[in-house]
Protein backbone atom coordinates (compact mmCIF):
# COMPACT_ATOMS: atom_id res chain seq x y z
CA UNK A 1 128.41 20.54 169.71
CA UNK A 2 129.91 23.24 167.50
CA UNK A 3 132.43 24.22 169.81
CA UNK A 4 135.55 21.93 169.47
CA UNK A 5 136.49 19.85 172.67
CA UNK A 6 140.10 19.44 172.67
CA UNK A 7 142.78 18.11 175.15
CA UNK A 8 146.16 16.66 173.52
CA UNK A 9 148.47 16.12 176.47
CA UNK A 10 152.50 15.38 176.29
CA UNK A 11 153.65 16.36 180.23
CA UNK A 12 151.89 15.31 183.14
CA UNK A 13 151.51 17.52 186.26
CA UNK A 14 154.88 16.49 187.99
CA UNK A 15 156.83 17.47 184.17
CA UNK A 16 154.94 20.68 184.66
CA UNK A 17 156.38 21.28 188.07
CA UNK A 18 160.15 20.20 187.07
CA UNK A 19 160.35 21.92 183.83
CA UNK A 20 158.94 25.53 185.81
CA UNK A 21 161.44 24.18 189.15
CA UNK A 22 164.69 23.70 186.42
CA UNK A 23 163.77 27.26 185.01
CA UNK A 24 163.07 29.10 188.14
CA UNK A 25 166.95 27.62 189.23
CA UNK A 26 168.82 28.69 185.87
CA UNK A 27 167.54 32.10 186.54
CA UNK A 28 168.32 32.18 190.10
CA UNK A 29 171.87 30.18 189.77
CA UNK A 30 173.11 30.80 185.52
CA UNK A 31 171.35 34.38 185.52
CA UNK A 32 170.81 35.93 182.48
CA UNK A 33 172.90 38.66 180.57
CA UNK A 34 171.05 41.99 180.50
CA UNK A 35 174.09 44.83 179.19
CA UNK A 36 171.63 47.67 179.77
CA UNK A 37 172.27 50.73 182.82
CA UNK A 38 168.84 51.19 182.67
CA UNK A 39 167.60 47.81 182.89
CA UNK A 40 170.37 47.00 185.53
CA UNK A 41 169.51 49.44 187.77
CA UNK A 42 165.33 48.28 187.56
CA UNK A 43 166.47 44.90 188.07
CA UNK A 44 168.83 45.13 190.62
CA UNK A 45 165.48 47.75 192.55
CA UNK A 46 163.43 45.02 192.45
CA UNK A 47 165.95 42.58 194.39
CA UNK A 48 167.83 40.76 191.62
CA UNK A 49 171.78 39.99 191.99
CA UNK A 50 173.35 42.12 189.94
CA UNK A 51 177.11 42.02 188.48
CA UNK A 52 178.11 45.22 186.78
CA UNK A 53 181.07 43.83 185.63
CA UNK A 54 179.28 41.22 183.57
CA UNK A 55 176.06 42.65 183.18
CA UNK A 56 174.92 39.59 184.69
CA UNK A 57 171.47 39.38 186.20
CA UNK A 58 170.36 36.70 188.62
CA UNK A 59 166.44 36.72 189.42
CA UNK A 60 165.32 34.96 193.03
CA UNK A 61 162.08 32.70 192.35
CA UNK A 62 159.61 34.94 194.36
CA UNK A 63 159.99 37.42 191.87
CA UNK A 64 160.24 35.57 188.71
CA UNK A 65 156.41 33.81 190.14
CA UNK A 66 155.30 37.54 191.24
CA UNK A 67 155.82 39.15 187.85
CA UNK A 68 153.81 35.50 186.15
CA UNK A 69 151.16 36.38 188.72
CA UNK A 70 151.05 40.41 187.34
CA UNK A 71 151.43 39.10 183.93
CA UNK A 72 147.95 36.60 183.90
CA UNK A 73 146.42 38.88 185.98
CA UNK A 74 146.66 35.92 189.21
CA UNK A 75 147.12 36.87 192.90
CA UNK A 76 150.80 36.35 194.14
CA UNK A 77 151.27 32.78 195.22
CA UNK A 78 149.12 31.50 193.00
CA UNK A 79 151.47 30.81 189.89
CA UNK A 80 152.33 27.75 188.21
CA UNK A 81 149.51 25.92 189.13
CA UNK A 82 148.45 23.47 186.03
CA UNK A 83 145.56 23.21 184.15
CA UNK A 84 147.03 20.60 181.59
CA UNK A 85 143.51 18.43 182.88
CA UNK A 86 141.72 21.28 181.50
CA UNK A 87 140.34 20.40 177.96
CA UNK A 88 140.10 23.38 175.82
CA UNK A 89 137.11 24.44 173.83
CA UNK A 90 139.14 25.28 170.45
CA UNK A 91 137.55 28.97 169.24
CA UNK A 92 136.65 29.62 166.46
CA UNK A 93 136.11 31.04 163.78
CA UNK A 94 138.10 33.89 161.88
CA UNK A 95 141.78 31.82 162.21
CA UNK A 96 143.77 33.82 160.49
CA UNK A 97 147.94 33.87 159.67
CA UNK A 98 150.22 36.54 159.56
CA UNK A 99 153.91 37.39 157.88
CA UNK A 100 157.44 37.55 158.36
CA UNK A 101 160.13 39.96 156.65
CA UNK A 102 162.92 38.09 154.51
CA UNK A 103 166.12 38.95 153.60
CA UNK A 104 165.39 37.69 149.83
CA UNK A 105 162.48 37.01 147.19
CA UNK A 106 161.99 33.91 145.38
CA UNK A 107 161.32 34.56 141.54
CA UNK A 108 158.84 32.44 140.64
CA UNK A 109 159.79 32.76 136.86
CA UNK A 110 163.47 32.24 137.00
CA UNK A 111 163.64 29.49 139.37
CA UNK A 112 165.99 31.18 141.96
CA UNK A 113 166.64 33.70 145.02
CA UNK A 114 167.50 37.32 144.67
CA UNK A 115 167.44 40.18 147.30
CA UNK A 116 164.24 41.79 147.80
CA UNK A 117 163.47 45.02 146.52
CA UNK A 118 160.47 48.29 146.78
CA UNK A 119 158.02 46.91 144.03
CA UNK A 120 158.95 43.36 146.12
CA UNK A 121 157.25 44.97 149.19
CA UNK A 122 154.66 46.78 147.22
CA UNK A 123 153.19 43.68 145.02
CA UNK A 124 153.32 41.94 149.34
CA UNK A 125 150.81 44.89 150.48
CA UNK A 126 149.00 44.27 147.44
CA UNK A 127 148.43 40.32 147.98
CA UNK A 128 147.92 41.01 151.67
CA UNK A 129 145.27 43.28 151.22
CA UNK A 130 143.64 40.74 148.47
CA UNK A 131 143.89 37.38 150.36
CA UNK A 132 140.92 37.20 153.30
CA UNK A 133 142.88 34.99 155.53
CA UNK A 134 146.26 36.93 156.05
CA UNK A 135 145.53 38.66 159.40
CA UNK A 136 147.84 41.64 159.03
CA UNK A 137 150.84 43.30 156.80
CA UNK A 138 154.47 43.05 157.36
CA UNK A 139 156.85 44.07 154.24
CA UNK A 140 157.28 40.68 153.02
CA UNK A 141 161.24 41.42 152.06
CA UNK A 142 163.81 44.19 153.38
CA UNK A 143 164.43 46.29 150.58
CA UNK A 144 167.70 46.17 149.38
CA UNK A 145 167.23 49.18 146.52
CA UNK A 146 167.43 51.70 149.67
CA UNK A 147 170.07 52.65 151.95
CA UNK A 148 170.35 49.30 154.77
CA UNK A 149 169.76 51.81 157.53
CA UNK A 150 166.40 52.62 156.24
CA UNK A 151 165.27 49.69 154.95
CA UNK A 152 163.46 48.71 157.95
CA UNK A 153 162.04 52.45 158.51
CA UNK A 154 161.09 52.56 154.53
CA UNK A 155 159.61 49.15 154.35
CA UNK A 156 157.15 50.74 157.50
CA UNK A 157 156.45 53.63 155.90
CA UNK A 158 155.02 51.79 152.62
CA UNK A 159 152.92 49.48 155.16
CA UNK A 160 151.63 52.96 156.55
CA UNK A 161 150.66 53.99 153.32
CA UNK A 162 149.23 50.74 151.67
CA UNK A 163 148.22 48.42 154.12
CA UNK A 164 144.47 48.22 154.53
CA UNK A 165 144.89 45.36 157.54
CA UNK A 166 147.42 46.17 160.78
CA UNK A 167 151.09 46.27 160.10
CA UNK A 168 154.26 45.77 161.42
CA UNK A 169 157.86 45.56 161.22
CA UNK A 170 161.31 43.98 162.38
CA UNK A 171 163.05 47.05 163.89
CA UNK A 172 167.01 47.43 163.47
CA UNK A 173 167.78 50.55 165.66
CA UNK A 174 166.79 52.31 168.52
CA UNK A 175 166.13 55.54 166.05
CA UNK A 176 163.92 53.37 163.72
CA UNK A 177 162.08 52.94 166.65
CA UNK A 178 161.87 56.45 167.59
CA UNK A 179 161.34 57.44 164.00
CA UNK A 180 158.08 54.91 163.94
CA UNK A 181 157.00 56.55 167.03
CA UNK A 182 156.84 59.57 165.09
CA UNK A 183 154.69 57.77 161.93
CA UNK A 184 152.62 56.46 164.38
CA UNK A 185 151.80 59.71 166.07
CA UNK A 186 151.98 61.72 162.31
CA UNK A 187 149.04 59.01 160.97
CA UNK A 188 146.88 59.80 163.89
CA UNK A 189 146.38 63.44 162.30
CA UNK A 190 144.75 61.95 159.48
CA UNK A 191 141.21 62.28 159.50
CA UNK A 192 140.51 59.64 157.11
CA UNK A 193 142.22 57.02 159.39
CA UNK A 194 141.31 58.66 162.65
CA UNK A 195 141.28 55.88 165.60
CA UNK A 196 142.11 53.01 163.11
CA UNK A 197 145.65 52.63 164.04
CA UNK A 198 145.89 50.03 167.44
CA UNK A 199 148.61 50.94 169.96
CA UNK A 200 151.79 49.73 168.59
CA UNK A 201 154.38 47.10 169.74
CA UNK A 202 157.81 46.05 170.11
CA UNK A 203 159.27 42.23 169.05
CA UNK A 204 161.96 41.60 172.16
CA UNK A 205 164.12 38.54 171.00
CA UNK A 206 166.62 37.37 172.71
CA UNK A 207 170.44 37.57 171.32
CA UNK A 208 171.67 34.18 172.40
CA UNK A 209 170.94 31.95 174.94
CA UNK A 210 169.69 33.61 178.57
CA UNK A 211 171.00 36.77 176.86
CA UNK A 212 169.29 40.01 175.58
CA UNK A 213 171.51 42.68 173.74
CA UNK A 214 171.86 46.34 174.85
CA UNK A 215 170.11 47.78 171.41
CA UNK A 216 166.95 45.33 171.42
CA UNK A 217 166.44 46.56 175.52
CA UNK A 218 166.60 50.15 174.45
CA UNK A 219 164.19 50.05 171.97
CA UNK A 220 161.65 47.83 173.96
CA UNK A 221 162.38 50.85 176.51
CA UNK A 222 161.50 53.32 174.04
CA UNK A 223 158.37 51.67 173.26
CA UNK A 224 157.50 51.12 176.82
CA UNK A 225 158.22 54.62 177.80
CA UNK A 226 155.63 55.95 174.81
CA UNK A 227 152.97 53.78 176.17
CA UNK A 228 152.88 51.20 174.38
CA UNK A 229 153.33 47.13 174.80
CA UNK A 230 156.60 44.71 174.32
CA UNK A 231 156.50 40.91 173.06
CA UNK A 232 158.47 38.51 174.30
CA UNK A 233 159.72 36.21 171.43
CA UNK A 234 162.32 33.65 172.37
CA UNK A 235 163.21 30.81 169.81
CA UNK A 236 165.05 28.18 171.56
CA UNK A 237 166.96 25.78 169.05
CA UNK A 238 167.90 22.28 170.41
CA UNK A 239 171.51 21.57 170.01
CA UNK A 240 172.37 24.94 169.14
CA UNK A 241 171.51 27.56 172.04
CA UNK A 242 169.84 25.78 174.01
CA UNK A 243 170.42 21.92 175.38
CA UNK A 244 169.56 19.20 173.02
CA UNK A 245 167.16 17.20 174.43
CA UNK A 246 163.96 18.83 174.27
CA UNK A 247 162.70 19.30 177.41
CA UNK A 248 166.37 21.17 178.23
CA UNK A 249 165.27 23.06 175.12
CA UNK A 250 161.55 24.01 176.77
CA UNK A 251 163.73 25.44 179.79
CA UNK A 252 165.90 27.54 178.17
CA UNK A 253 162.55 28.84 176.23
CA UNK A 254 160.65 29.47 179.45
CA UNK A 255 163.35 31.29 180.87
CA UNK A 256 164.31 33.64 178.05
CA UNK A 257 160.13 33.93 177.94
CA UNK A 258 160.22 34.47 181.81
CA UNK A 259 163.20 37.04 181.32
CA UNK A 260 160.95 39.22 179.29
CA UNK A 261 158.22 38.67 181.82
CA UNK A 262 159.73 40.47 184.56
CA UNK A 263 161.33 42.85 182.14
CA UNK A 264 157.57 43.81 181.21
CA UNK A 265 156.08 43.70 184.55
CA UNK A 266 159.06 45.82 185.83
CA UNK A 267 157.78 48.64 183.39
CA UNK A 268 154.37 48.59 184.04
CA UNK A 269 153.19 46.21 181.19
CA UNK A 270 151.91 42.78 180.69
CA UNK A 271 154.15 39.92 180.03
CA UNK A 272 153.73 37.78 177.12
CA UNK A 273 154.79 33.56 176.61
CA UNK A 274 155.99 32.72 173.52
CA UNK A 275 156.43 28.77 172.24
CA UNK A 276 158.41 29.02 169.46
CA UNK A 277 161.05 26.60 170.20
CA UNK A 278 162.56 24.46 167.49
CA UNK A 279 165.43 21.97 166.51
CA UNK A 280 169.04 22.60 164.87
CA UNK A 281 169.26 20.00 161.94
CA UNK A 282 172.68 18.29 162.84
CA UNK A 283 173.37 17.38 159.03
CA UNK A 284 172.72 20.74 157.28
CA UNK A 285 173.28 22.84 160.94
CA UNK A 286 170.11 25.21 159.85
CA UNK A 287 167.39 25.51 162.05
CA UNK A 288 164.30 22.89 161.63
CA UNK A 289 161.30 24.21 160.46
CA UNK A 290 159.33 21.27 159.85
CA UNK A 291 160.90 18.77 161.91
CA UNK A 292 158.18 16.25 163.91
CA UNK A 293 160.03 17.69 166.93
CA UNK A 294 157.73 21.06 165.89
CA UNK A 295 154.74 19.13 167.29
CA UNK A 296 156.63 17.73 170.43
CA UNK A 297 157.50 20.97 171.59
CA UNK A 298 154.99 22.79 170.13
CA UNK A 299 152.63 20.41 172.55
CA UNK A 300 155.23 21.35 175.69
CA UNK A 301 155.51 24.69 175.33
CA UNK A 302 151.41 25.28 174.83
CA UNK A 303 151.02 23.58 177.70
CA UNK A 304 153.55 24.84 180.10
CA UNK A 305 152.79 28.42 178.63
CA UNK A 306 148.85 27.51 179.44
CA UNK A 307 149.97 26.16 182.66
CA UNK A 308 151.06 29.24 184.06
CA UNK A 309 147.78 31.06 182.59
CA UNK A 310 149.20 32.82 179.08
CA UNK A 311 148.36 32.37 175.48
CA UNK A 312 150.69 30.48 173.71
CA UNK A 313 151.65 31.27 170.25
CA UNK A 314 154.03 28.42 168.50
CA UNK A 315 155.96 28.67 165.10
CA UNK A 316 154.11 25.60 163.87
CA UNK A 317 152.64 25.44 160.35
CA UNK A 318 155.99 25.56 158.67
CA UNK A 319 157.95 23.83 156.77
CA UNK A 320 161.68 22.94 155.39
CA UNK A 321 160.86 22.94 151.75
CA UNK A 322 161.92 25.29 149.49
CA UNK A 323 158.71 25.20 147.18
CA UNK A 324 155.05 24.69 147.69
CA UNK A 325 155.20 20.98 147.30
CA UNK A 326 153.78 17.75 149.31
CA UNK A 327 156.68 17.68 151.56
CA UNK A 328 155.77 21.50 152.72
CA UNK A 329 152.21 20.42 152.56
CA UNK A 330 152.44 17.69 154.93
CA UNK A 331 154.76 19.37 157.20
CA UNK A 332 153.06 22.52 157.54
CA UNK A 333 149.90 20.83 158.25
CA UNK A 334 151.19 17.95 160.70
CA UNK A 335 152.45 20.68 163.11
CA UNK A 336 149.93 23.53 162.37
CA UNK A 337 147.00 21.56 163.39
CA UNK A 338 148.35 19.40 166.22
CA UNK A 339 149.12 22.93 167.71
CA UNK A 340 145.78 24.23 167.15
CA UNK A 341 144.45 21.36 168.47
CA UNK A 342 146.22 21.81 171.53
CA UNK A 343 144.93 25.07 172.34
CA UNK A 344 147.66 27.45 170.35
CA UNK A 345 146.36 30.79 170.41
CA UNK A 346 148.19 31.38 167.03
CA UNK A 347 150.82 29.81 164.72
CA UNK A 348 153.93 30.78 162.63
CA UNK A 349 154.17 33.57 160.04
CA UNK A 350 153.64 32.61 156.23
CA UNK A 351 154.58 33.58 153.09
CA UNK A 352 158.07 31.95 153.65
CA UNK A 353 159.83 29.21 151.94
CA UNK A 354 162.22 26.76 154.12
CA UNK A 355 163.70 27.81 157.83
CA UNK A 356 163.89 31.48 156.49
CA UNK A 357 164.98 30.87 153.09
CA UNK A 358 162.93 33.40 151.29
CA UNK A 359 159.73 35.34 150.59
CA UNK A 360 157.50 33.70 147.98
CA UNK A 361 154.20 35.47 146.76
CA UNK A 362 152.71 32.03 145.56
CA UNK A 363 153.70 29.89 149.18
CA UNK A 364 151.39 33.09 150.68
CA UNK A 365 148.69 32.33 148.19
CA UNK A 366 148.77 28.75 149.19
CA UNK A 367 148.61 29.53 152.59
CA UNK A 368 145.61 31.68 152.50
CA UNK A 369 144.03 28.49 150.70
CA UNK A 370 145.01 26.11 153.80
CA UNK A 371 144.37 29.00 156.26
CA UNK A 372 140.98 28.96 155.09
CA UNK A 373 140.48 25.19 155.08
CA UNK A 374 141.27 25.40 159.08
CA UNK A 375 138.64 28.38 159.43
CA UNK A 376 136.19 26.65 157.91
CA UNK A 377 137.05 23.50 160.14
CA UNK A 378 136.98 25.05 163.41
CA UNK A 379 134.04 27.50 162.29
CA UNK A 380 131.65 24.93 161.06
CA UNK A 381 132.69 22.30 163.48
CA UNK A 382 129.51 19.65 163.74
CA UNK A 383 126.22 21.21 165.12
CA UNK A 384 123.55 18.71 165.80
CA UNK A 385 119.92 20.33 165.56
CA UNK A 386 116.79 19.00 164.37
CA UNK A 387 117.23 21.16 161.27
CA UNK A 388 120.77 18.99 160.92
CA UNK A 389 120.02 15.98 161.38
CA UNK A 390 117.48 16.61 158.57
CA UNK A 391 115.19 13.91 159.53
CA UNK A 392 111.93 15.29 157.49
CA UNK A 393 114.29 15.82 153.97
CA UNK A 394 115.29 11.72 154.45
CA UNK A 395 112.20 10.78 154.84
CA UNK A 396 110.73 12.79 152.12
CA UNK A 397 113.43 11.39 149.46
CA UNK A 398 113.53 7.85 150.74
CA UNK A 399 115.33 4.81 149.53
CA UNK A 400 117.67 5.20 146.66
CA UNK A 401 116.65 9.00 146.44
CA UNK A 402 119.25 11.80 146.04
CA UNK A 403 119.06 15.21 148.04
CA UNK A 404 120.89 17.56 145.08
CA UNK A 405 117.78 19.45 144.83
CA UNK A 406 115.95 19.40 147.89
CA UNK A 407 114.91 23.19 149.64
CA UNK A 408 117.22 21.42 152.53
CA UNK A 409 120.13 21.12 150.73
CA UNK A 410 119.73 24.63 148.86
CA UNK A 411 119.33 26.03 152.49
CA UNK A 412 122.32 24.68 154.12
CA UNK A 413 125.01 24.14 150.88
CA UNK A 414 126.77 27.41 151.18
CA UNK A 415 127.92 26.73 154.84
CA UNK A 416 128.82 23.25 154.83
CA UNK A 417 130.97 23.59 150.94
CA UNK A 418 134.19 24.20 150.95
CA UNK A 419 134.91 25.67 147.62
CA UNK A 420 138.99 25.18 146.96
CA UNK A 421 140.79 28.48 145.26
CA UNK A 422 143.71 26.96 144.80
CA UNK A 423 144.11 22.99 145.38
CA UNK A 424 142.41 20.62 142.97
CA UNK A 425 139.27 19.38 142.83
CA UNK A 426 138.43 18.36 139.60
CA UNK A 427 138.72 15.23 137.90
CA UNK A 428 141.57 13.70 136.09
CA UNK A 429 140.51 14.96 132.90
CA UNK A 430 139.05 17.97 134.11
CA UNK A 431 142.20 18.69 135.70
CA UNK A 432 144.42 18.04 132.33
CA UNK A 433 141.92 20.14 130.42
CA UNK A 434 143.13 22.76 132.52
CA UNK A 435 146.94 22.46 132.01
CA UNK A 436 147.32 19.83 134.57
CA UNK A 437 149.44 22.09 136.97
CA UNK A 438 150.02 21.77 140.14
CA UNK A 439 149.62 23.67 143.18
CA UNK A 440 152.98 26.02 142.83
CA UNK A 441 151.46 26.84 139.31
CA UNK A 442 147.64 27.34 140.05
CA UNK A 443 149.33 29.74 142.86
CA UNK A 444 151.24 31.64 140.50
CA UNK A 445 148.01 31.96 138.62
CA UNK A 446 146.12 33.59 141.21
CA UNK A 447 148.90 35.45 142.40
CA UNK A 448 148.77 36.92 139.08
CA UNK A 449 145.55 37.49 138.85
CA UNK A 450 145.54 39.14 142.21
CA UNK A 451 148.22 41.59 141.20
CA UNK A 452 146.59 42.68 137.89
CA UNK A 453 143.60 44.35 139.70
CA UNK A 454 145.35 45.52 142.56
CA UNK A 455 148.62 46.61 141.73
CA UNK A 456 150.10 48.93 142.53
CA UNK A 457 148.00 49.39 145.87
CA UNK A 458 146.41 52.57 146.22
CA UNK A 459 147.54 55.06 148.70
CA UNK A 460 144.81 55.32 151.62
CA UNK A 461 146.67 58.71 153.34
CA UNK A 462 146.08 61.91 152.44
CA UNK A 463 148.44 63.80 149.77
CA UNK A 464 149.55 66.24 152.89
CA UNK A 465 150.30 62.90 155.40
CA UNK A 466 151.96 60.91 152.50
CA UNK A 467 153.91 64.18 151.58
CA UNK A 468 155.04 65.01 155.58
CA UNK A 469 156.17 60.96 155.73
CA UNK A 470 158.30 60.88 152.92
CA UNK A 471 159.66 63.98 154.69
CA UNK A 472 160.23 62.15 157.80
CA UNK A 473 161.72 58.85 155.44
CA UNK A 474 164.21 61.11 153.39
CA UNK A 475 165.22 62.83 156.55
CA UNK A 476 166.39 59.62 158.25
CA UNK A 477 167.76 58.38 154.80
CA UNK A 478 170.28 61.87 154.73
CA UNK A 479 171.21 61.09 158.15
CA UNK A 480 172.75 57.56 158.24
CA UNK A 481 174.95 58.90 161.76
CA UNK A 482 171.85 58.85 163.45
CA UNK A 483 171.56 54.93 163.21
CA UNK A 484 174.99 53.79 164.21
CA UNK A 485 175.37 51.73 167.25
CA UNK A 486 177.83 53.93 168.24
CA UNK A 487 175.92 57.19 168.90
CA UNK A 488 173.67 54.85 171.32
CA UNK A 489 176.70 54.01 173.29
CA UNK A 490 177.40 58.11 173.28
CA UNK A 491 173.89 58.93 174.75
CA UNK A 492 174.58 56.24 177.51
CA UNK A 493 177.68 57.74 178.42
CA UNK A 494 176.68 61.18 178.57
C-alpha cells in the first residue's frame, strides 16, 4: 500500500457529542463579544440575542449547526455527526511548511535578539524562494527601520516584489487592508504575473476569550466585501483564556472557531476550523509551544474539527527552545508527526525560535531539512509490487552476495535515498574532518551559502509596477492619520 492508513484516536463518540453540546451552550448562554454595528446588526438578522449595550452576542444552536452545515458543504441537520471511526488515508506527497512574522531577529553571529529590520525581510524572501519545502512567503520580521504604521504594509509590498511562492501578511489596520486591496488589484496589471496571484485572505483571531475586537471585524469585512475569503484562527491557551483542563480548553477553541463560522457563512463565505490550541506554562506564564499537551490537543481538536467535516490545521511542529538543538528537535517532531498522523491537514509556521521568541534564518533551514524528511515519508510510503519485492535481483545475487551494483538497485536508488542537506550522516571521523559542527552550524552554513547566490532577490515586477507601488507605500508612509484607530471610530459614527 503506498497510501498511509492512519487512525490515532483520543475522544470517543459520546466526548465528541459533549465537547460540540458544552460549545453549542457557551454560545447560546456566555455569548460572545462582537463590538461591531455592522456585524451586530447581521447577527442580530439572522436571529441571535443581541445586547447593544455590551456588544454581546448570543447564538441559538440551530444556527450555530446551520452555518457548520453551509460551511462543509452538508445539508442542515446533518452536522456534528462523527467520523472519528473513520481511518484516514494520510496524502501525500508535496508536505510543505509555511512562516510566521516576528517582532525580532536572532543574530546568529552575536549570540542574541535584536529588532528586525528591511535587509532582515529581504535575506527571508531570499531563503524562501531557495528552500523547496517552505510552501509560501511571509516577511519573516516586522521591520522596525520604517515608520510602525507601515511596517506591515511595507513588509507586503517587498513580498509583492520578491516572492516567487504565495505571500502573506499579519495586517494591523483596517487601511493596510484597504491599501493591500489596492497591491493586489495594481499586480494584476502586470503582464508578466498575469493570473499568478490567488484570491487573497484575511487572518480573523480572536482578541480574548469568546471575544473578537472591532478593528480585526472591519478588516475581515473589508476583505469579504472585495470578494475575497476570511480564516478563522483561534488559539486557545489552557490556564490563561481559556479553562485549564484541556478539554475546557478544546471548547473555548471550538467556539471562538464556531464564532468565525457563522461570521463567514453570514457573509456569503465558507467557514474555516482551526486547532491551534495550546498550554500557558504556569512557571514562566508564556505560552507552551512544545509542551506534550501539543499532541493531546492537537489529537482533540483534529478530530472534533474532522468530526464536524473541516480540515484541521494545528500549531504542532514547534518547539520551546530558543536554538536549533535536540530539545527543539524532539519537540517539534513528537507533535508534528503525531498530528500528521492524525489526519492534520497542515501544521505550525517555521522559521521561529521558542513560543514566538524570534525569527531565525538557520531554525528555517533546519526546517526545510525535517520538512523534507516527512515528504519523503509520506510520499514514498511502502509499495509492494513484484518489481519491489525484487524477487529475481535476490535470487540472482544469492547467499552472502551484495546488491550495490545490481541494474535493480541503480533503478530504484534515487527514490528510496534520502540524501540529508543538513543533519549528519557521516561517520565520526568523517564528521570531525569536517569541523565537527552541529546542526545550528551546518545551518548557518547553508544559510550562507543560500544567501551568496541569491541575495539580494531579484525584482520579478516590472520597473512601471515596482515604480506605481512604492508610490502607493510612500503615500501611506506620509499619511500616518490615515491608520489611527481613531479615524475608524469617525467613519462609524458618521
Amino acid at each position: 500500500m503506498k497510501r498511509i492508513l492512519s487512525c490515532v484516536e483520543i475522544l470517543d463518540e459520546g466526548d465528541v457529542r459533549a465537547l460540540h453540546q458544552a460549545t453549542l451552550e457557551v454560545l447560546s448562554t456566555v455569548g460572545c463579544r462582537l463590538p461591531h454595528e455592522r456585524v451586530l446588526r447581521m447577527m442580530r438578522g439572522a436571529g441571535a440575542k443581541v445586547d447593544e449595550g455590551t456588544a454581546t452576542v448570543r447564538l441559538p444552536p440551530e444556527l450555530v449547526e446551520r452555518s457548520i452545515a453551509h460551511a462543509v458543504g452538508a445539508e442542515a441537520g446533518q452536522t456534528g455527526r462523527p467520523r472519528f471511526a473513520q481511518p484516514a488515508f494520510i496524502r501525500r506527497s508535496g508536505f510543505r511548511v509555511g512562516l510566521s512574522t516576528q517582532a525580532n531577529m536572532i543574530d546568529y553571529h552575536a549570540r542574541s535578539r535584536r529588532q528586525g529590520t528591511t535587509e532582515d525581510v529581504l535575506k527571508g524572501i531570499a531563503l524562501c524562494n531557495a528552500l523547496p519545502h517552505v510552501r509560501s512567503c511571509m516577511p519573516l520580521v516586522t521591520p522596525a527601520d520604517v515608520p510602525s504604521h507601515v511596517a506591515d504594509l511595507y513588509g507586503y509590498s517587498l513580498c509583492t516584489v520578491y516572492s516567487t511562492k504565495p505571500y502573506g501578511v499579519y495586517i494591523l489596520s483596517p487601511e493596510t487592508a484597504r491599501q493591500i486591496l489596492r497591491i493586489w488589484e495594481l499586480v494584476r496589471e502586470e503582464p508578466a504575473r498575469a493570473g499568478d496571484r490567488p484570491r487573497l485572505s484575511y487572518l480573523l483571531e480572536p482578541n480574548g476569550s469568546l471575544s473578537y475586537d472591532e478593528f480585526s471585524l472591519e478588516m475581515a469585512l473589508i476583505f469579504a466585501d472585495a470578494g475575497h475569503r476570511i480564516h478563522v484562527g483561534p488559539m486557545a491557551m489552557a490556564g490563561l483564556d481559556a479553562p485549564v483542563t484541556l478539554a475546557g480548553t478544546l471548547v473555548i477553541q471550538n467556539a471562538d472557531n464556531l464564532i468565525g463560522v457563522v461570521l463567514c457563512d453570514l457573509l456569503g463565505l465558507p467557514g474555516t476550523w482551526s486547532g491551534s490550541a495550546h498550554t500557558l506554562d504556569l512557571r514562566h506564564a508564556l505560552c507552551s509551544f512544545g509542551s506534550p499537551n501539543q499532541v493531546l490537543l492537537g489529537w482533540a481538536a483534529i478530530q472534533l474539527g474532522r468530526s464536524y467535516g473541516f480540515e484541521v490545521t494545528v500549531n504542532s511542529a514547534l518547539t520551546d527552545a530558543c536554538v536549533p538543538d535536540f530539545q527543539g528537535g524532539f519537540e517539534k517532531g513528537m507533535s508534528g508527526m503525531a498530528a500528521l498522523l492524525a489526519g492534520a491537514a497542515g501544521v505550525g509556521a517555521q522559521g521561529l525560535v521558542g513560543a514566538d521568541q524570534g525569527a531565525s534564518l538557520e531554525q528555517l533551514v533546519v526546517d526545510d531539512e525535517w520538512a523534507s524528511a516527512i515528504d519523503h515519508i509520506f510520499g514514498l510510503g511502502f509499495e509492494v509490487n513484484e518489481e519491489t519485492l525484487a524477487l529475481d535481483t535476490i535470487r540472482q545475487v544469492g547467499i552472502g552476495g551484495n546488491y550495490l551494483a545490481e541494474d535493480h538497485t541503480v533503478r530504484h536508488m534515487r527514490e528510496t535515498y534520502w540524501p540529508a542537506t543538513v543533519f549528519n550522516q557521516k561517520s565520526w571521523d568523517a564528521w570531525m574532518a569536517d569541523g565537527g559542527h552541529d546542526v545550528y552550524a551546518r545551518a548557518h552554513e547553508k544559510v550562507e551559502r543560500i544567501l551568496a547566490e541569491h541575495y539580494p532577490p531579484p525584482p520579478l515586477l516590472s520597473p512601471e509596477v515596482r515604480e506605481k507601488l512604492d508610490a502607493l507605500v510612500e503615500g501611506a508612509r506620509s499619511h500616518p492619520e490615515l491608520f489611527v484607530p481613531e479615524r475608524y471610530r469617525a467613519e462609524e459614527r458618521a
